[in-house]
N, C-alpha and C. Protein backbone atom coordinates (compact mmCIF):
# COMPACT_ATOMS: atom_id res chain seq x y z
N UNK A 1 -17.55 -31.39 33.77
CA UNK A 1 -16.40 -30.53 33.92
C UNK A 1 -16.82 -29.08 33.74
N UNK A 2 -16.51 -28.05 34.94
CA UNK A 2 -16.74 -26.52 34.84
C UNK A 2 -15.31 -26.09 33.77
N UNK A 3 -15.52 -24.76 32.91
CA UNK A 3 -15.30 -24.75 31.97
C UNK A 3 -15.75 -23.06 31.86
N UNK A 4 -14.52 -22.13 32.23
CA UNK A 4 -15.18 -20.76 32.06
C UNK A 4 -14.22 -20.20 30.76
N UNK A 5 -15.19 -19.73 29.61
CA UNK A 5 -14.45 -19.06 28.87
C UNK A 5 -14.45 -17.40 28.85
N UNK A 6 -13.63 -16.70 27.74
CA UNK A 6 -13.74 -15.91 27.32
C UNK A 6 -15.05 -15.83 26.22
N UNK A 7 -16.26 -14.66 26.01
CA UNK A 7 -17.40 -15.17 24.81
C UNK A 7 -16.75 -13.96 23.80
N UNK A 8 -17.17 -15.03 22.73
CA UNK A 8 -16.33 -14.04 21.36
C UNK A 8 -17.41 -13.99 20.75
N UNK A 9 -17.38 -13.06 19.45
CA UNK A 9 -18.41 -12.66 18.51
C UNK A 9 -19.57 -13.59 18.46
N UNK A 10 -18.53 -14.72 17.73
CA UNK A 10 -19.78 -15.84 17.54
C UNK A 10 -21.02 -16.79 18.58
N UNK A 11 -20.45 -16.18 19.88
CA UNK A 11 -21.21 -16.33 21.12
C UNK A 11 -22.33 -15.52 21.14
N UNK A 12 -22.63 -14.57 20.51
CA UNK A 12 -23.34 -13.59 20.86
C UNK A 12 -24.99 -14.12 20.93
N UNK A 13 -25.08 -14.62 20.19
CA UNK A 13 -26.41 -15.09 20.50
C UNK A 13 -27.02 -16.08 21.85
N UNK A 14 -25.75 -16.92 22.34
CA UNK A 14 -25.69 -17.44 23.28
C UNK A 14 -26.09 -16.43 24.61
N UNK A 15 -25.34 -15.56 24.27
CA UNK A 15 -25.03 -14.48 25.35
C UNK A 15 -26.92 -13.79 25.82
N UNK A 16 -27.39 -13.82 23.96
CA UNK A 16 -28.87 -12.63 24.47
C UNK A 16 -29.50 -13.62 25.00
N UNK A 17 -29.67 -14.95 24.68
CA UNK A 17 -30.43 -16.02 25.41
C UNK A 17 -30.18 -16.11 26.82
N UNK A 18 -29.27 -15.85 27.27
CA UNK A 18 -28.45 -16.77 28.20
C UNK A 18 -29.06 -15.52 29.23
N UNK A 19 -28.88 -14.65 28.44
CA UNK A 19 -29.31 -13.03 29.31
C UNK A 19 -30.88 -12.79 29.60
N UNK A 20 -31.57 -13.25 28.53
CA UNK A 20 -32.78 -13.43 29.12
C UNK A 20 -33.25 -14.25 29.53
N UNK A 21 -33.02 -15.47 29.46
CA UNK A 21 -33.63 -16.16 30.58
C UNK A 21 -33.12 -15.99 31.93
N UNK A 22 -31.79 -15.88 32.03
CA UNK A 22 -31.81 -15.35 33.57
C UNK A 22 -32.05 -14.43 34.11
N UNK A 23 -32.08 -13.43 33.31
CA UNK A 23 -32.52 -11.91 34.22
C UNK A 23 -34.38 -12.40 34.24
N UNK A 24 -35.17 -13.30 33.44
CA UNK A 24 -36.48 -12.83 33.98
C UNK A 24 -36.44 -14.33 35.04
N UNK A 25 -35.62 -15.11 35.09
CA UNK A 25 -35.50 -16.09 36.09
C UNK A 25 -35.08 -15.45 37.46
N UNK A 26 -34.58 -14.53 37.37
CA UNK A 26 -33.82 -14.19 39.19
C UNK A 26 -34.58 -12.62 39.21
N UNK A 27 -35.32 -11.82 38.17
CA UNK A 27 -35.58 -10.74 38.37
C UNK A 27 -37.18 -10.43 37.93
N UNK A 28 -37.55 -11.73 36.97
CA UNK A 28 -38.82 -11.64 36.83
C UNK A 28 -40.04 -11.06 37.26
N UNK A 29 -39.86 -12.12 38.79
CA UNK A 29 -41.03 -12.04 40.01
C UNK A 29 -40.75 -10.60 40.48
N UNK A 30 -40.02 -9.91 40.56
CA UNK A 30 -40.01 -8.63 41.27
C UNK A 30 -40.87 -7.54 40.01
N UNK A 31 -41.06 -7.89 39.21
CA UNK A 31 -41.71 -6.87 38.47
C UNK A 31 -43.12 -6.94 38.01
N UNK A 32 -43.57 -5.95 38.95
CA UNK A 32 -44.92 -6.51 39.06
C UNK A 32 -46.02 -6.22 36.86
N UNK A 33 -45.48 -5.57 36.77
CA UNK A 33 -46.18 -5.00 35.02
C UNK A 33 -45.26 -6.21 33.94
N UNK A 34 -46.19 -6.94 33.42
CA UNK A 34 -44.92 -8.30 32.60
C UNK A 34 -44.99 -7.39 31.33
N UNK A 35 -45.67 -6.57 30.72
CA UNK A 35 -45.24 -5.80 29.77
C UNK A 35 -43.86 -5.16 29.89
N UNK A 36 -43.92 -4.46 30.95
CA UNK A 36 -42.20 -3.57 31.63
C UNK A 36 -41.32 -4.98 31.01
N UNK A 37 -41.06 -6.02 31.84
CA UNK A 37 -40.46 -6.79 31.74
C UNK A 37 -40.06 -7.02 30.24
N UNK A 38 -41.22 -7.61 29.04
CA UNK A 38 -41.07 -8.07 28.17
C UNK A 38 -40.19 -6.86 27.28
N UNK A 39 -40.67 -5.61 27.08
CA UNK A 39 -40.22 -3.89 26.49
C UNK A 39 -38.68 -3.94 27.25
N UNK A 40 -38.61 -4.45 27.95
CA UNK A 40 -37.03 -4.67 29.11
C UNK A 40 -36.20 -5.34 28.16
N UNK A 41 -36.50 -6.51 28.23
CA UNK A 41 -35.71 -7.79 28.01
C UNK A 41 -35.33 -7.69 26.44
N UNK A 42 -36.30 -7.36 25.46
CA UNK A 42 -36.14 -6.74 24.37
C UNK A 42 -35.55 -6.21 24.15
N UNK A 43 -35.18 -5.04 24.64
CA UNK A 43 -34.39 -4.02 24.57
C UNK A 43 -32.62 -4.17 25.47
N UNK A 44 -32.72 -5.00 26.44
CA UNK A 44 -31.49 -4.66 26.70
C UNK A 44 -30.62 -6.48 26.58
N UNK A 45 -31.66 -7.59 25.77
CA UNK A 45 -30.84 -8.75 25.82
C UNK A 45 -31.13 -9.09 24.62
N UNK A 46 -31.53 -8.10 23.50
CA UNK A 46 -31.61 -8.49 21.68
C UNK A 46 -30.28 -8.59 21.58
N UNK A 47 -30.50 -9.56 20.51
CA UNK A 47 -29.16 -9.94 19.56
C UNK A 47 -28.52 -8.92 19.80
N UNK A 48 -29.12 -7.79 18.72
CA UNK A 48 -27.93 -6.43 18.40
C UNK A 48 -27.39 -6.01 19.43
N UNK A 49 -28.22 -5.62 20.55
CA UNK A 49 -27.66 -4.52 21.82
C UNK A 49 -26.36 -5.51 22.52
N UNK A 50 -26.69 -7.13 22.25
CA UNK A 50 -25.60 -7.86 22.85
C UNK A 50 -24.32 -7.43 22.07
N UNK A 51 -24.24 -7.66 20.68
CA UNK A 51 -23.27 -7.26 20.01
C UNK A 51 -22.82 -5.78 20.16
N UNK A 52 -23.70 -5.20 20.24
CA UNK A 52 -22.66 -3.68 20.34
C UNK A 52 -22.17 -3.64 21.72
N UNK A 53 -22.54 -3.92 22.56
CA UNK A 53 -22.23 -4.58 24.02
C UNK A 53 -20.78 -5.25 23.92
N UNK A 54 -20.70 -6.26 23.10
CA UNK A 54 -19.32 -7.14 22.99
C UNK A 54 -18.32 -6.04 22.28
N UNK A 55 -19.21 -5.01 21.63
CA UNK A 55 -18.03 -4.53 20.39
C UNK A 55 -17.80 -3.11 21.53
N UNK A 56 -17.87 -2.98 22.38
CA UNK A 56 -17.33 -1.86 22.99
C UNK A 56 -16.26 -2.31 24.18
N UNK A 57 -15.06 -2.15 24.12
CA UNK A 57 -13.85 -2.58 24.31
C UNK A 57 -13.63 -2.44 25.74
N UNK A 58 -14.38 -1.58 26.30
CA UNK A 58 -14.72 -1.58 27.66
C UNK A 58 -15.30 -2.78 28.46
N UNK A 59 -16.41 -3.15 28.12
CA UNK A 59 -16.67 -4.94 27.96
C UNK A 59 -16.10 -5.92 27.68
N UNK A 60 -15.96 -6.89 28.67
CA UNK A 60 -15.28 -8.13 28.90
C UNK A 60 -16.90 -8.58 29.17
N UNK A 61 -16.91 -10.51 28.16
CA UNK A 61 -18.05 -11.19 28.73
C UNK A 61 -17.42 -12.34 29.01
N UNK A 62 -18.00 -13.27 29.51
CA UNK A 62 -17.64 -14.68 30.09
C UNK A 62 -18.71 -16.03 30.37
N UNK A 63 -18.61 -16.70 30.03
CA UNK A 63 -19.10 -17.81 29.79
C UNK A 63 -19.04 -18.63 30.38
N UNK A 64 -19.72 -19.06 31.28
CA UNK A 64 -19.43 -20.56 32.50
C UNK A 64 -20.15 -21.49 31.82
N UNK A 65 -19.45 -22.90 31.53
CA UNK A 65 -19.86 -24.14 31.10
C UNK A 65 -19.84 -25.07 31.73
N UNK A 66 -20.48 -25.84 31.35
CA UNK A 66 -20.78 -27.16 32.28
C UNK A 66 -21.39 -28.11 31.41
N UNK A 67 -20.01 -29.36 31.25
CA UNK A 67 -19.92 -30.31 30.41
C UNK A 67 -20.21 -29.66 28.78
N UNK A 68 -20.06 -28.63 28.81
CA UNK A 68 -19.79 -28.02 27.09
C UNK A 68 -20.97 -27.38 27.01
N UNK A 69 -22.02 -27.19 27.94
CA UNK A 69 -22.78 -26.85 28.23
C UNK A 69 -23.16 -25.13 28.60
N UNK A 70 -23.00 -24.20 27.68
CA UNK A 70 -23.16 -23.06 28.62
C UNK A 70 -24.25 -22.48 29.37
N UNK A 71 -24.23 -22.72 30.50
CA UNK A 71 -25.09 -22.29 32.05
C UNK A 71 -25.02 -21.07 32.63
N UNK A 72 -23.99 -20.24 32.22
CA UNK A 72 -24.16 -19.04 32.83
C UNK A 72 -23.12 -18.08 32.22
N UNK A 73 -23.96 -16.47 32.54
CA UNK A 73 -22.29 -15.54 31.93
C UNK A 73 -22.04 -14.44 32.76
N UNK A 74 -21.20 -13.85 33.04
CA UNK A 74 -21.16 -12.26 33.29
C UNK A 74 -20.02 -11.78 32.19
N UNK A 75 -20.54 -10.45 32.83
CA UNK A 75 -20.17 -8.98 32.02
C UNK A 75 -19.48 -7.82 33.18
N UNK A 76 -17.84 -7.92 32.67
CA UNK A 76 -17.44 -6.90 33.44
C UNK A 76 -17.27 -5.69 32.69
N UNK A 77 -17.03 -4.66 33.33
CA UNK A 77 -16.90 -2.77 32.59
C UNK A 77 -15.84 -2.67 32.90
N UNK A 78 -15.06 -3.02 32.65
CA UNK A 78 -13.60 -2.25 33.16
C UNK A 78 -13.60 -0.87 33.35
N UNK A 79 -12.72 -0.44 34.09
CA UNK A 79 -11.94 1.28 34.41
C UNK A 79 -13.58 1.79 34.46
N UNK A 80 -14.36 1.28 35.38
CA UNK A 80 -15.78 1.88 35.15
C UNK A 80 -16.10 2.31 37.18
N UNK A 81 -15.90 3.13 36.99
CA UNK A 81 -16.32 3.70 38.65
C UNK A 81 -17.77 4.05 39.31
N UNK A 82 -17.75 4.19 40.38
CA UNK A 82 -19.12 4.97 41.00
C UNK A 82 -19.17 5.92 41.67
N UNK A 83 -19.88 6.61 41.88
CA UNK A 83 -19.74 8.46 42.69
C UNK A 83 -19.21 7.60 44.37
N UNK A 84 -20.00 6.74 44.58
CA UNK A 84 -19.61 6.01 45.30
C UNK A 84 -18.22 5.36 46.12
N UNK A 85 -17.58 5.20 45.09
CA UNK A 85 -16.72 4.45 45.06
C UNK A 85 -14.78 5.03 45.89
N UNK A 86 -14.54 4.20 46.39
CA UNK A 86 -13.37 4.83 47.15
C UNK A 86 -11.94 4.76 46.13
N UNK A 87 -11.82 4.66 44.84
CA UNK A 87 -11.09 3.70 44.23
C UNK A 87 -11.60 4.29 42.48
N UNK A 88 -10.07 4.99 42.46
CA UNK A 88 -10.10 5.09 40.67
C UNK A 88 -10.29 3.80 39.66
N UNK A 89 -9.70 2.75 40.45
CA UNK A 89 -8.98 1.77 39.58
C UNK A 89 -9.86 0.83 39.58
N UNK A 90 -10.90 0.90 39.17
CA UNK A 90 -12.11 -0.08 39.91
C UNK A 90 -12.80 -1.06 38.01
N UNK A 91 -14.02 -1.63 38.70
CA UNK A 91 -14.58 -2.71 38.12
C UNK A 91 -16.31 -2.59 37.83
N UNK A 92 -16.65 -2.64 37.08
CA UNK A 92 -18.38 -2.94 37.43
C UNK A 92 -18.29 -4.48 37.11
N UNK A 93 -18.78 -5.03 38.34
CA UNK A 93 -19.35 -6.39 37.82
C UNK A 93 -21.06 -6.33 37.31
N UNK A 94 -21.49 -6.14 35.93
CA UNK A 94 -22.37 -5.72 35.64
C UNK A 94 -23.23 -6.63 35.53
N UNK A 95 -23.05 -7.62 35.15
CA UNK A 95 -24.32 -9.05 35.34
C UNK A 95 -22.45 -10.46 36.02
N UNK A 96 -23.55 -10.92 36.44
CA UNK A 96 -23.36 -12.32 36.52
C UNK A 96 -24.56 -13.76 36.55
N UNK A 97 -24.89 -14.15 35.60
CA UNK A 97 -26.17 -15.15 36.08
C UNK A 97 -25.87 -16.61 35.37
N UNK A 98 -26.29 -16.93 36.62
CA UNK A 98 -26.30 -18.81 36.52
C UNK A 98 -27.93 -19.09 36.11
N UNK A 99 -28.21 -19.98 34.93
CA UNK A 99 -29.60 -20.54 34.78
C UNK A 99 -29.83 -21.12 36.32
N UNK A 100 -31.29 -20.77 36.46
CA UNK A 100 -31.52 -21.49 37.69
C UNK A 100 -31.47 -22.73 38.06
N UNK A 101 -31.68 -24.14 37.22
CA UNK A 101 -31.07 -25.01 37.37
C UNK A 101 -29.75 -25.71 38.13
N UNK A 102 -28.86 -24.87 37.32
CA UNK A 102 -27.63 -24.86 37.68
C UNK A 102 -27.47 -24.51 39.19
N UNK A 103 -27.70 -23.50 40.02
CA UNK A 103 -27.74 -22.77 40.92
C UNK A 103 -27.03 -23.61 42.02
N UNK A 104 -27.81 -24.84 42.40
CA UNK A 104 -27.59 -25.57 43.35
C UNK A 104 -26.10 -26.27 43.27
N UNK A 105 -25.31 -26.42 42.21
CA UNK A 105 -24.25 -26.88 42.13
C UNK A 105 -23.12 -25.51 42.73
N UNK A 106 -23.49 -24.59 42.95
CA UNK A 106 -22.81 -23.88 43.68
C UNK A 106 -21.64 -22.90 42.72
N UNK A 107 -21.92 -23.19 41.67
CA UNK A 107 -20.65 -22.66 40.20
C UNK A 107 -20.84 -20.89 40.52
N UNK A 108 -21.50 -20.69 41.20
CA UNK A 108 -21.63 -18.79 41.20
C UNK A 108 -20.45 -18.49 41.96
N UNK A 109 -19.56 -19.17 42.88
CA UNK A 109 -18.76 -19.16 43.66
C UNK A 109 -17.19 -19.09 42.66
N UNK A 110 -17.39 -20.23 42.29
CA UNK A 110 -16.07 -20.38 41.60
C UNK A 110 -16.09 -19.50 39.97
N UNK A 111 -17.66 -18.86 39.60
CA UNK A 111 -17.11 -17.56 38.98
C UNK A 111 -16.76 -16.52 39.09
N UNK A 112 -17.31 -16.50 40.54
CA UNK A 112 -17.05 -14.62 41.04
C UNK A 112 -15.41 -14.97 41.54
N UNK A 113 -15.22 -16.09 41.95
CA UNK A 113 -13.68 -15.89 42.43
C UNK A 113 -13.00 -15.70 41.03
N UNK A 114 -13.43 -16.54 40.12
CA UNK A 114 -12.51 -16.56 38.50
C UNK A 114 -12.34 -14.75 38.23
N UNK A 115 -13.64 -14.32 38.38
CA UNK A 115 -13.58 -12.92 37.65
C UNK A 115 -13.39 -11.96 38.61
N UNK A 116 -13.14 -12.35 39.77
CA UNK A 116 -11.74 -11.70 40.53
C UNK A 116 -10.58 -11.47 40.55
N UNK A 117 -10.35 -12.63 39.97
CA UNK A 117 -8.74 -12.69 39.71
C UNK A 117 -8.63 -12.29 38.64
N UNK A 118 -9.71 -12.75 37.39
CA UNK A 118 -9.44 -11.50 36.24
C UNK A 118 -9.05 -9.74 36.28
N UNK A 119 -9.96 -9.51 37.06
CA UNK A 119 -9.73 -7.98 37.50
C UNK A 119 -8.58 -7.45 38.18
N UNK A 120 -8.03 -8.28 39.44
CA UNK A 120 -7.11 -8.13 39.96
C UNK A 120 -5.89 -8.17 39.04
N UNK A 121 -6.07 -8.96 37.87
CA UNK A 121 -4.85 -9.36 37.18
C UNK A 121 -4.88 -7.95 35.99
N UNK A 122 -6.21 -7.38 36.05
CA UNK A 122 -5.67 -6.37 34.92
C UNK A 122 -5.55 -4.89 35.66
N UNK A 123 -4.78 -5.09 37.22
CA UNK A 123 -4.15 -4.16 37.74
C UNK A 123 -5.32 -2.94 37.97
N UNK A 124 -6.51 -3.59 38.52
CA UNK A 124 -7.60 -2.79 39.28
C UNK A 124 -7.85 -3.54 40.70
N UNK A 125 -8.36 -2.61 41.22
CA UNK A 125 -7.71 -2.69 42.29
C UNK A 125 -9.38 -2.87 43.65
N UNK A 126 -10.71 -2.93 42.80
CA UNK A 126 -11.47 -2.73 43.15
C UNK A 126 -12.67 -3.18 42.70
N UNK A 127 -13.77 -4.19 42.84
CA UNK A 127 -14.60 -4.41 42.16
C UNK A 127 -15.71 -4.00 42.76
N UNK A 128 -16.83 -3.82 41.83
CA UNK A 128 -18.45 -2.94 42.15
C UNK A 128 -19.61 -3.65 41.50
N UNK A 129 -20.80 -3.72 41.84
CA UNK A 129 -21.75 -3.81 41.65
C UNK A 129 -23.06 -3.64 42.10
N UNK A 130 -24.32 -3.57 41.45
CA UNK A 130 -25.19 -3.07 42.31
C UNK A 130 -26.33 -4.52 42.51
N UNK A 131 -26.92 -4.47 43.41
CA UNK A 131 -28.03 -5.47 43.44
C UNK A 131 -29.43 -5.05 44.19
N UNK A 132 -30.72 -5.70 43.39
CA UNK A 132 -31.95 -5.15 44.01
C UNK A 132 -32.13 -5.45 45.41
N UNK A 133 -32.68 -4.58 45.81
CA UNK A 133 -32.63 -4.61 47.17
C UNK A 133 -33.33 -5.65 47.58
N UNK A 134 -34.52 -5.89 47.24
CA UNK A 134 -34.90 -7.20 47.38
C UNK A 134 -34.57 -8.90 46.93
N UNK A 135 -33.63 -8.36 46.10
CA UNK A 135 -33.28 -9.98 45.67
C UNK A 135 -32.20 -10.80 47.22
N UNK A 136 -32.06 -11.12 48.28
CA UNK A 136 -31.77 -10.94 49.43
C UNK A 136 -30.67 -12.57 48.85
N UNK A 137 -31.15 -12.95 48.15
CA UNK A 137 -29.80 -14.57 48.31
C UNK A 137 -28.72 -13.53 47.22
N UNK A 138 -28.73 -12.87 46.42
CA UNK A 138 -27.83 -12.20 46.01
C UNK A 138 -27.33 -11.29 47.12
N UNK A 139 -27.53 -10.52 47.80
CA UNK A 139 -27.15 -9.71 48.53
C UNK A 139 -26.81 -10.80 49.79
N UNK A 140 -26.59 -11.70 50.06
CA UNK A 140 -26.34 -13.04 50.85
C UNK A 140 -24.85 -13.55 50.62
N UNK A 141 -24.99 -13.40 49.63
CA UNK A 141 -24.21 -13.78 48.33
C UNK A 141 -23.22 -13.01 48.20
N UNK A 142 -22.87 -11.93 47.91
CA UNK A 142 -21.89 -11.16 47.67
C UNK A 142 -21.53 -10.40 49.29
N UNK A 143 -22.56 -10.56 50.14
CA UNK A 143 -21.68 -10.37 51.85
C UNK A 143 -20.95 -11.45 52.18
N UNK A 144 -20.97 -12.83 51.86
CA UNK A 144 -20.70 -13.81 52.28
C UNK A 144 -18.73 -13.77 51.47
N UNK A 145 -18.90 -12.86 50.42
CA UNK A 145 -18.03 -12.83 49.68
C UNK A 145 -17.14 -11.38 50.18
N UNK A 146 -17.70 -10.59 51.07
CA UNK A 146 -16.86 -9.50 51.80
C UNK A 146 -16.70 -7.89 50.63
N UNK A 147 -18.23 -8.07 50.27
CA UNK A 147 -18.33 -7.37 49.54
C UNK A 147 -18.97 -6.13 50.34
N UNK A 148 -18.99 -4.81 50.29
CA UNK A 148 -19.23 -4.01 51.33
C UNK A 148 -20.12 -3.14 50.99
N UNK A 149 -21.70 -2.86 51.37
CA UNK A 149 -22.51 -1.90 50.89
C UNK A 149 -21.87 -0.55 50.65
N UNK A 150 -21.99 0.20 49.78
CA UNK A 150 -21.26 1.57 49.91
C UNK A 150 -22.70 2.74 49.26
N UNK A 151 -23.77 2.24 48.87
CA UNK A 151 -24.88 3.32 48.41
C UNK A 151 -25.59 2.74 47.73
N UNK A 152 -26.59 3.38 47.10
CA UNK A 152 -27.68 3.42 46.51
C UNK A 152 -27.99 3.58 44.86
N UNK A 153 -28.44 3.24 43.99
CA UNK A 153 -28.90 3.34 42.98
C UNK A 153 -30.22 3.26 42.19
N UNK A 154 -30.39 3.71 41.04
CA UNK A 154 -31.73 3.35 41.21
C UNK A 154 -31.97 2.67 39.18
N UNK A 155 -32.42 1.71 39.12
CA UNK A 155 -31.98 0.64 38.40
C UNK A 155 -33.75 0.37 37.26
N UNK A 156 -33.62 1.56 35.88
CA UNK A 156 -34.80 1.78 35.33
C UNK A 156 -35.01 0.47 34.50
N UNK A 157 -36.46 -0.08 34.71
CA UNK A 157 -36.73 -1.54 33.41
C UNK A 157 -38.35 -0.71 33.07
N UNK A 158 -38.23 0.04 32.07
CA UNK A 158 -39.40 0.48 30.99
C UNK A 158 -39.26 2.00 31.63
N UNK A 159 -38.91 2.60 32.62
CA UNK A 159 -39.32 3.48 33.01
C UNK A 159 -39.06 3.40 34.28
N UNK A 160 -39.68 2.43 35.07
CA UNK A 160 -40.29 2.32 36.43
C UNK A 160 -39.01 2.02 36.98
N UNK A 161 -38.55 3.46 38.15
CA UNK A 161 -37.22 2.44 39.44
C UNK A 161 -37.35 1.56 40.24
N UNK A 162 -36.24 0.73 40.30
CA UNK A 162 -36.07 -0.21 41.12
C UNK A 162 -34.90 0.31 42.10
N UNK A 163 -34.93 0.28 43.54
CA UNK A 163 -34.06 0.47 44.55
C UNK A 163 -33.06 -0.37 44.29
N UNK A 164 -31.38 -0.27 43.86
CA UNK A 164 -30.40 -1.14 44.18
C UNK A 164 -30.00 -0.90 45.37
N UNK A 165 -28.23 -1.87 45.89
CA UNK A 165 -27.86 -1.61 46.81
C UNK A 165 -26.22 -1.77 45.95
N UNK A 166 -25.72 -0.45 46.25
CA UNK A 166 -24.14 -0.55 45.72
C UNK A 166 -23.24 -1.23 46.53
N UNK A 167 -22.76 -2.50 46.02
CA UNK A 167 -21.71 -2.90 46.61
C UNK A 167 -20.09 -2.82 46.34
N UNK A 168 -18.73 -2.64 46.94
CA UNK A 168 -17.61 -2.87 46.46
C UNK A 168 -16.97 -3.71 47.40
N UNK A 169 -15.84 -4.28 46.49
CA UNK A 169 -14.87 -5.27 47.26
C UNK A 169 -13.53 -4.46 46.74
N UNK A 170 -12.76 -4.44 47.76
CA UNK A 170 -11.11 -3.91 47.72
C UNK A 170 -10.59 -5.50 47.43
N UNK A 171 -10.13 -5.41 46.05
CA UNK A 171 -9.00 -6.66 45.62
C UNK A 171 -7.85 -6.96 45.99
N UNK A 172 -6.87 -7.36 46.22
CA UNK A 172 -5.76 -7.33 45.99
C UNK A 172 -4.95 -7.48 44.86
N UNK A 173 -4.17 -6.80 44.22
CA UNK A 173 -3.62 -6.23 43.05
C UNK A 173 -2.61 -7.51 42.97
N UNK A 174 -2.35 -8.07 41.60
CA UNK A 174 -1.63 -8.91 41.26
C UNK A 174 -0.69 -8.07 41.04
N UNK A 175 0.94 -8.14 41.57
CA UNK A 175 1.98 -7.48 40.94
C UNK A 175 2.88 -7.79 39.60
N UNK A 176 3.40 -6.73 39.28
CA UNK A 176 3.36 -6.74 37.78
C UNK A 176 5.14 -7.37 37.76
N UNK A 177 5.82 -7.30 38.66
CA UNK A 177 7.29 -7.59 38.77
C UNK A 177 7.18 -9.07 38.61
C-alpha cells in the first residue's frame, strides 16, 4: 500500500538518509570529483541542515511509503519564485526522490500529482523547479507532465557549476468558495 505523508520532526533523520542516498543515486554519476560529492552530501543532507530545513516554515517535506516503508521524499518552498518565473504565487519543487529501487513501480507519478494538488490547494497558482541538464529521464519526466522550460540556472556541489534547466507548470487554483 502507497502511503504519502506529511514528515515531522521526528522524521528527520529519515529525511538526511533518504536525501542522501538518492541524490548520490540519481546525481552521483554526473560528478566527476567523489570528494565534491562526499563535502556535498555532508553538508546539505546532515542531520542538522535537515532539521533547520524542517524548522523553517517556508518548507513543507513529504514522505512516500510503501508498505510502511519509506522510499522516497520531496521538499516544497512555498511563496518561493524565480527571476524566471511568470507568476507571484508560485512553488519550488525543490527535491523530489524515489530510492532507485522503487523507481520502476512508477510512485514518482502519483507524487508529483499528490504535491500538486497540495500546492494548488494552498492557493498558488504555479509550480517550479530546476533539473540538470543532463539527467534527461527527469527532464522526460516532468515534460511528460506539461511542465515548461522557462531558463537556466546554475546549481553549485563544492564549488563546481552544474548547468540546470528551469522548469514551471501553471496549476489550476483550487477555489476557496
Amino acid at each position: 500500500m502507497i502511503e504519502i505523508k506529511t514528515a515531522k520532526e521526528a522524521n528527520t533523520e529519515i529525511l538526511a538518509l533518504l536525501g542522501t542516498i538518492t541524490y548520490v543515486e540519481s546525481h552521483g554519476h554526473f560528478i566527476d570529483n567523489k570528494m565534491d560529492l562526499d563535502e556535498y552530501i555532508k553538508d546539505a543532507f546532515s542531520v542538522s541542515k535537515t532539521r533547520i530545513d524542517m524548522n523553517n516554515q517556508k518548507n513543507v517535506f513529504y514522505i512516500i511509503y510503501i508498505d510502511e516503508l519509506p522510499v522516497g521524499y520531496a521538499k516544497l518552498v512555498l511563496n518561493s519564485g524565480h527571476k524566471n518565473m511568470t507568476s507571484k504565487k508560485s512553488c519550488k519543487l525543490e527535491r523530489i526522490y524515489i530510492l532507485q529501487h522503487f523507481i520502476p513501480l512508477k510512485i514518482g507519478q502519483q507524487f508529483l500529482t499528490f504535491l500538486e494538488e497540495i500546492v494548488s490547494n494552498q492557493q498558488l497558482d504555479m509550480m517550479w523547479l530546476s533539473v540538470y541538464k543532463e539527467n534527461k529521464r527527469a527532464i522526460r519526466f516532468y515534460q511528460r507532465n506539461e511542465y515548461k522550460e522557462v531558463g537556466k540556472s546554475t546549481f553549485l556541489v563544492n564549488g563546481i557549476g552544474y548547468e540546470n534547466i528551469v522548469f514551471e507548470k501553471k496549476l489550476i487554483r483550487k477555489s476557496t468558495a
